[in-house]
N, C-alpha and C. Protein backbone atom coordinates (compact mmCIF):
# COMPACT_ATOMS: atom_id res chain seq x y z
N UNK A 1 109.85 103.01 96.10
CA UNK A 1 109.38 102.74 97.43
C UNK A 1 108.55 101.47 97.48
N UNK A 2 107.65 101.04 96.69
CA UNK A 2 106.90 99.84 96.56
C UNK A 2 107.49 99.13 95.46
N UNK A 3 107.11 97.68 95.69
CA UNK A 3 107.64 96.57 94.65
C UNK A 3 106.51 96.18 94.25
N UNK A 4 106.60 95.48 93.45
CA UNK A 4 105.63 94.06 93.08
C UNK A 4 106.04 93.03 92.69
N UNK A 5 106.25 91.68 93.01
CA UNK A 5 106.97 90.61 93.17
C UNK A 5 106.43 89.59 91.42
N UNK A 6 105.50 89.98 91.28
CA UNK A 6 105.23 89.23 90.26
C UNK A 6 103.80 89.55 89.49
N UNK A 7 103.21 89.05 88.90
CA UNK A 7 101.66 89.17 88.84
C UNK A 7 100.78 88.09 89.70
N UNK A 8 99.84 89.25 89.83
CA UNK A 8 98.93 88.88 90.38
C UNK A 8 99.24 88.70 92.60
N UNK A 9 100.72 89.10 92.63
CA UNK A 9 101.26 89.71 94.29
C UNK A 9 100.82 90.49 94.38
N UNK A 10 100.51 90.54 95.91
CA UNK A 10 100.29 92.29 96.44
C UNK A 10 101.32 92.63 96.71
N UNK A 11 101.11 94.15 96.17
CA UNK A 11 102.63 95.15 96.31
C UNK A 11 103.08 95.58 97.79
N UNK A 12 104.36 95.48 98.02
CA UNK A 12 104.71 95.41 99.23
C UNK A 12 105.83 96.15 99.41
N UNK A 13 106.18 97.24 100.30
CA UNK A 13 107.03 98.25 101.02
C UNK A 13 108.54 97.65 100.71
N UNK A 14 109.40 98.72 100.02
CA UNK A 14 111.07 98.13 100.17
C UNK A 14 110.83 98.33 101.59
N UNK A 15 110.76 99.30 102.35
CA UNK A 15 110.96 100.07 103.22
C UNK A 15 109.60 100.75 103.98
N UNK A 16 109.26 100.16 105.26
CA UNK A 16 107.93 100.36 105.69
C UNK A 16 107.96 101.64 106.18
N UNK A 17 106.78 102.28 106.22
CA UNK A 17 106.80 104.24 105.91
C UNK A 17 105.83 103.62 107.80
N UNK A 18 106.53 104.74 108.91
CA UNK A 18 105.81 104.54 110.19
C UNK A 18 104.61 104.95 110.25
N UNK A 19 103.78 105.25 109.03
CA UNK A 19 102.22 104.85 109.66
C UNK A 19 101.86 103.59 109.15
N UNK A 20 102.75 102.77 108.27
CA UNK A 20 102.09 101.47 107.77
C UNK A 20 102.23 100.52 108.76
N UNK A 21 103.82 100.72 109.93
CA UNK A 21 104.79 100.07 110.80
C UNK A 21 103.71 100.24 111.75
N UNK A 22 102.86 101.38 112.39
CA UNK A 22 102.28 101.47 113.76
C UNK A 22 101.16 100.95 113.46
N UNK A 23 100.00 101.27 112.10
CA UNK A 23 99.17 100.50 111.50
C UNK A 23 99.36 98.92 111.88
N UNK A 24 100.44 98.42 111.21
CA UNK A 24 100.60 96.41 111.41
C UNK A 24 100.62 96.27 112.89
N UNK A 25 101.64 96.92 113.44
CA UNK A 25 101.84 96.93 114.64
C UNK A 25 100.59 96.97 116.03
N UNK A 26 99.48 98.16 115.09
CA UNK A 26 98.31 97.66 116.02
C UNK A 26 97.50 96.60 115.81
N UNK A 27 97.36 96.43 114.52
CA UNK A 27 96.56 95.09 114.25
C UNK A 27 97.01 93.96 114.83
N UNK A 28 98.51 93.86 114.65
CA UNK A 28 98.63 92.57 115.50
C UNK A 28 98.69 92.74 116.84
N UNK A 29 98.89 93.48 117.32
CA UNK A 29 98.74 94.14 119.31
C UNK A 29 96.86 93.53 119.45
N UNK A 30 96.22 93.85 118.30
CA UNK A 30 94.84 93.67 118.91
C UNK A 30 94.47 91.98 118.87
N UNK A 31 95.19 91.76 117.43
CA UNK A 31 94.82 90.25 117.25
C UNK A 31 95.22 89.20 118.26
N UNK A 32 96.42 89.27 119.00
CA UNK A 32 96.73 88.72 119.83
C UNK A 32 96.30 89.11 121.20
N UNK A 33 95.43 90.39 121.66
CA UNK A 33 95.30 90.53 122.57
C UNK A 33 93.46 89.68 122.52
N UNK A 34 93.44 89.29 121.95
CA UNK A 34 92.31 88.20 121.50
C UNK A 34 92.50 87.00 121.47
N UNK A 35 93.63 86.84 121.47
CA UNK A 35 94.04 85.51 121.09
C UNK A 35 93.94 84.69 119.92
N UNK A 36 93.78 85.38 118.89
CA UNK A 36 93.31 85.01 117.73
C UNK A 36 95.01 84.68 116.98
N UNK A 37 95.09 83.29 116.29
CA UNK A 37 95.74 83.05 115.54
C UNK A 37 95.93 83.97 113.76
N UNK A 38 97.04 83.27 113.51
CA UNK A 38 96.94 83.82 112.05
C UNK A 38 96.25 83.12 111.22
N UNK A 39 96.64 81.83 111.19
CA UNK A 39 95.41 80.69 110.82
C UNK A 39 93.94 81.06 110.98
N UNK A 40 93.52 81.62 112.20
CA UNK A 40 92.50 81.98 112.49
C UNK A 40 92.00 83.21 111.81
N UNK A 41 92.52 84.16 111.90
CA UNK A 41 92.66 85.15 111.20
C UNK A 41 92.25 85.38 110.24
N UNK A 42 93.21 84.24 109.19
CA UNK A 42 92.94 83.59 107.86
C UNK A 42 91.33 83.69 107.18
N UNK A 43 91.27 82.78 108.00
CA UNK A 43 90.06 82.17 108.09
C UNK A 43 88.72 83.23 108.09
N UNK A 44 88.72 83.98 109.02
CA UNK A 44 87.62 85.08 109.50
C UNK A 44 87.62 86.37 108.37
N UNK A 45 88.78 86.92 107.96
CA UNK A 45 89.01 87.97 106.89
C UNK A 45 89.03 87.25 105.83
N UNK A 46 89.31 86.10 105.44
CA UNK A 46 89.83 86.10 103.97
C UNK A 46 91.09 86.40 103.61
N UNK A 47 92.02 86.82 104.17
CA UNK A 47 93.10 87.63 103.86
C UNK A 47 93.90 86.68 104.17
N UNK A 48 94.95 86.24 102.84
CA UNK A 48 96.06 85.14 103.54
C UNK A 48 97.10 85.77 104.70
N UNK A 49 97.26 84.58 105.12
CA UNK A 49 98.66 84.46 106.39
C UNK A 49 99.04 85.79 105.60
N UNK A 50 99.91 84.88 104.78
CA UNK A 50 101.26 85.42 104.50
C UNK A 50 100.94 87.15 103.96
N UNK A 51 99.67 87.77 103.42
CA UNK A 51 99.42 88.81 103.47
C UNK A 51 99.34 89.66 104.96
N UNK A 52 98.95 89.12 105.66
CA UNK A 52 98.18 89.30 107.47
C UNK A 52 99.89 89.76 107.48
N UNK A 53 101.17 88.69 107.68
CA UNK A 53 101.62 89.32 108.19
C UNK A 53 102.63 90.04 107.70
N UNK A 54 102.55 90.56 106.43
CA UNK A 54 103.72 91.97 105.77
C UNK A 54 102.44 92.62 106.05
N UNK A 55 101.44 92.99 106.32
CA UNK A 55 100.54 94.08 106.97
C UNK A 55 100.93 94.22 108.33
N UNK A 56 100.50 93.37 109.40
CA UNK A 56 101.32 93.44 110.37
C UNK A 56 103.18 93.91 110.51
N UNK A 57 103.65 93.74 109.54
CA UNK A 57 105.32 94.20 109.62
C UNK A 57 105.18 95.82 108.73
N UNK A 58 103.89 96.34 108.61
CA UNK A 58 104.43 97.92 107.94
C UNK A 58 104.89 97.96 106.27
N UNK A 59 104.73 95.94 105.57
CA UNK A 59 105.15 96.02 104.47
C UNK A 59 104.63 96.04 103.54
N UNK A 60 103.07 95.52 103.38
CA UNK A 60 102.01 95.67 102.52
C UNK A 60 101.31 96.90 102.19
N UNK A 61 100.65 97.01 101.29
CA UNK A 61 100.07 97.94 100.63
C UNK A 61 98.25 98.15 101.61
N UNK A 62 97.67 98.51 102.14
CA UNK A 62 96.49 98.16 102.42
C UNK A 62 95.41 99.47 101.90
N UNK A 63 94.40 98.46 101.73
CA UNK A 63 93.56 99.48 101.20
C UNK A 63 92.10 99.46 101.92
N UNK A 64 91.01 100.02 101.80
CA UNK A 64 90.19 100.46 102.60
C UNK A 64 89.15 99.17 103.07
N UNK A 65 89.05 98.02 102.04
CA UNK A 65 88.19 96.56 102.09
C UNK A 65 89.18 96.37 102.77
N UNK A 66 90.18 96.10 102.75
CA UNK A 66 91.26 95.17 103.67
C UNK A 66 91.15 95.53 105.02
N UNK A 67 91.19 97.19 105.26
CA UNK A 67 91.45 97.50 106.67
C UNK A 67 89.78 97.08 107.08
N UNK A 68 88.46 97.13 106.38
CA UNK A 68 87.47 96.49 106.95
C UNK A 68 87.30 95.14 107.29
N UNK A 69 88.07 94.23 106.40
CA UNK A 69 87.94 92.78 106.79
C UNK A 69 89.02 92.30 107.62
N UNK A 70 89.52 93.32 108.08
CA UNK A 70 90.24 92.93 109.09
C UNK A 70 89.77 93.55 110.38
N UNK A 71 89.00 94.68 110.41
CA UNK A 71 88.63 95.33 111.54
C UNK A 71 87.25 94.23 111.79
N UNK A 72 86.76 93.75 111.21
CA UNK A 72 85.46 93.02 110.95
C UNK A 72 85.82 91.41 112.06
N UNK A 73 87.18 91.02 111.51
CA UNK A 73 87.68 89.49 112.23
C UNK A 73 88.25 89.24 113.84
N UNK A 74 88.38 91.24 113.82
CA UNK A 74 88.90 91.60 115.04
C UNK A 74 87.57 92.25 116.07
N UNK A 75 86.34 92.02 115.39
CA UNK A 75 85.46 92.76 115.94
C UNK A 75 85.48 94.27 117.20
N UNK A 76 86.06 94.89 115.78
CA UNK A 76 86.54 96.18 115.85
C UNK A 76 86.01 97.17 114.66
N UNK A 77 85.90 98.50 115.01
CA UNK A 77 85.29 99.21 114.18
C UNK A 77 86.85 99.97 113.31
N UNK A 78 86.25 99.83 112.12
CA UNK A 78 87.89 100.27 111.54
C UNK A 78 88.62 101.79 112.21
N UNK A 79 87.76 102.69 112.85
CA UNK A 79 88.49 103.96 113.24
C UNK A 79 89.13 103.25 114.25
N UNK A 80 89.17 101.81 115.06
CA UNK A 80 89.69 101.85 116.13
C UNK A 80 91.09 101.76 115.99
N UNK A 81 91.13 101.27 114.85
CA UNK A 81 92.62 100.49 114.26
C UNK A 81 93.51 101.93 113.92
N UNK A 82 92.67 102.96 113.31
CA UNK A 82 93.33 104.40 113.18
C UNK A 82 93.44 105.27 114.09
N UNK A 83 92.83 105.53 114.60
CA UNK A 83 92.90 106.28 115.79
C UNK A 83 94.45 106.78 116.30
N UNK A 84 94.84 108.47 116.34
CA UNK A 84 95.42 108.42 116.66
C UNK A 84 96.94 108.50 115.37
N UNK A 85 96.51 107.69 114.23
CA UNK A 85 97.80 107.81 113.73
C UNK A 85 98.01 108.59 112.24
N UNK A 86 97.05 109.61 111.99
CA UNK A 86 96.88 110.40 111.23
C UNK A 86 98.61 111.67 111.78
N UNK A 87 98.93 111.38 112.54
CA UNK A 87 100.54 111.93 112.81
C UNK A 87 101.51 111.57 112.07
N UNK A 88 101.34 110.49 111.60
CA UNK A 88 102.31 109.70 110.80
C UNK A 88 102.01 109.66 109.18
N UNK A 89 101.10 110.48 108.57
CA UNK A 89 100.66 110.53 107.73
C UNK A 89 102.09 111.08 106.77
């Protein structure tokens, strides 16, 4: 079910499981409802682009610092980002 592309990649979904898909899916619903770039994004979390968006697509691995430095860039409290999708567990 997970890969790892090489050393030192983050491991990332053959196949995105729908709480990782509604997970990305809200982060980027919020980031843009901010208007916040990915560049920008970048920038505020720490978290590269190209990580930001296989999180956003349901394909990355995320773990509990990540979902904070991203709830942190979105000035959002991390339950906001969950809320709701403990269904999909």
């Amino acid at each position: 079910m997970y890969s790892n592309n090489g050393v030192g990649e983050v491991p990332t979904r053959k196949i995105p499981d729908q709480f990782a898909t509604r997970l990305g899916a809200r982060i980027r619903e919020k980031r843009l409802d901010r208007d916040i770039s990915l560049d920008a994004m970048e920038g505020a979390s720490g978290i590269s682009k190209g990580h930001l968006s296989s999180i956003e697509h349901g394909k990355a691995l995320i773990n509990v610092l990540t979902l904070c430095k991203i709830s942190k860039a979105l000035a959002l409290e991390p339950g906001e980002l969950l809320a709701g999708l403990a269904e999909y567990l």
